[in-house]
Protein backbone atom coordinates (compact mmCIF):
# COMPACT_ATOMS: atom_id res chain seq x y z
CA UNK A 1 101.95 101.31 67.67
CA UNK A 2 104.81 101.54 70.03
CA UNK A 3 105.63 104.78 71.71
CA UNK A 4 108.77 106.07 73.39
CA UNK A 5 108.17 107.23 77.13
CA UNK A 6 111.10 107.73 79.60
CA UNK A 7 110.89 105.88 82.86
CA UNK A 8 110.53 108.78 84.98
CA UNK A 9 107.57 109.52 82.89
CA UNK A 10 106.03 106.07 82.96
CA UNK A 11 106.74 105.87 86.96
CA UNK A 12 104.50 109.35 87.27
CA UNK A 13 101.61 107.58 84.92
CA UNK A 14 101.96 104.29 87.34
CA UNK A 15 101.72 106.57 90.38
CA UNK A 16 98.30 108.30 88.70
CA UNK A 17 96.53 104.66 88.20
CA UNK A 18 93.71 104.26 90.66
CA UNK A 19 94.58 101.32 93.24
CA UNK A 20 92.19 98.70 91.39
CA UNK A 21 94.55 99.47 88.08
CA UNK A 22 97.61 99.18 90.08
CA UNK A 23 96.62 96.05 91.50
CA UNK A 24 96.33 94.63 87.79
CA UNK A 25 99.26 96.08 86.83
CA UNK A 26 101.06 94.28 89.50
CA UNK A 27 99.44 91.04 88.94
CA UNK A 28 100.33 91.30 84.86
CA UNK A 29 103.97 92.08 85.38
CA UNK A 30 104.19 88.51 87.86
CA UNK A 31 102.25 86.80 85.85
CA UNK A 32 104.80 87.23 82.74
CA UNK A 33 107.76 87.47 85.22
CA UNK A 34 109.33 90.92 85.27
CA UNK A 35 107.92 90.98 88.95
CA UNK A 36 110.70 89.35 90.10
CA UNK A 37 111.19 86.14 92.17
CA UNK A 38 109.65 86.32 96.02
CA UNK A 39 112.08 85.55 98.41
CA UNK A 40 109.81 82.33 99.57
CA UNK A 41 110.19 80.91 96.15
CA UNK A 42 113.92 81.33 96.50
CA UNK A 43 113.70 79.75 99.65
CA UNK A 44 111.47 76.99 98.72
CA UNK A 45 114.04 76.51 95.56
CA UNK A 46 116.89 76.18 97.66
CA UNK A 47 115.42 74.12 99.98
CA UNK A 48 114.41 71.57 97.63
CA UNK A 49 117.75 71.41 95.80
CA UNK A 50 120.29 68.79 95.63
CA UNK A 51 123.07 68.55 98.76
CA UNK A 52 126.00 67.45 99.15
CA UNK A 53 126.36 63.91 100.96
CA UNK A 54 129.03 63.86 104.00
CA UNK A 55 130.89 61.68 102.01
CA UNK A 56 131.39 64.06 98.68
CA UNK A 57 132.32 67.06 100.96
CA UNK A 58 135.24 64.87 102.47
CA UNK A 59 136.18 63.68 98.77
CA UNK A 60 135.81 67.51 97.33
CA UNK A 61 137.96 68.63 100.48
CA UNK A 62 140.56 65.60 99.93
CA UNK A 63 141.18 66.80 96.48
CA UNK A 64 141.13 70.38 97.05
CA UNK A 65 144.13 69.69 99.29
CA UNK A 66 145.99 67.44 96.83
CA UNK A 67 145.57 70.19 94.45
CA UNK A 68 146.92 72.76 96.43
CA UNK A 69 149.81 70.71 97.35
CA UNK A 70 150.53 69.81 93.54
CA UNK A 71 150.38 73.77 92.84
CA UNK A 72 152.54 74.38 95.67
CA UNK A 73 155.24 72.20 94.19
């Protein structure tokens, strides 16, 4: 059965649930993710993702500036 409730009326129902229910709501919706990512496992993403050596910023910079120069002719 599926029913059609607005989300002002659903956030008014969420905001009646007693604390333990809330609690279980909260853990259901991150547990499925529609909770939405926490910033420390963004952070712990980003920190283990691939960088950028010395050398392949120089060579991306080199032919950034060749490029420019081409378009500028």
């Amino acid at each position: 059965m599926q029913v059609e409730i607005g989300f002002e009326q659903l956030m008014e129902i969420i905001k009646q649930l007693p604390s333990s229910k809330l609690s279980l709501l909260k853990r259901e919706l991150n547990a499925n993710g529609n909770g939405g990512a926490k910033a420390s496992d963004i952070e712990a993403f980003l920190l283990k993702a691939p960088t950028f050596s010395k050398n392949q910023v120089e060579a991306i910079a080199k032919t950034r500036k060749a490029i420019n120069q081409w378009r500028a002719e």
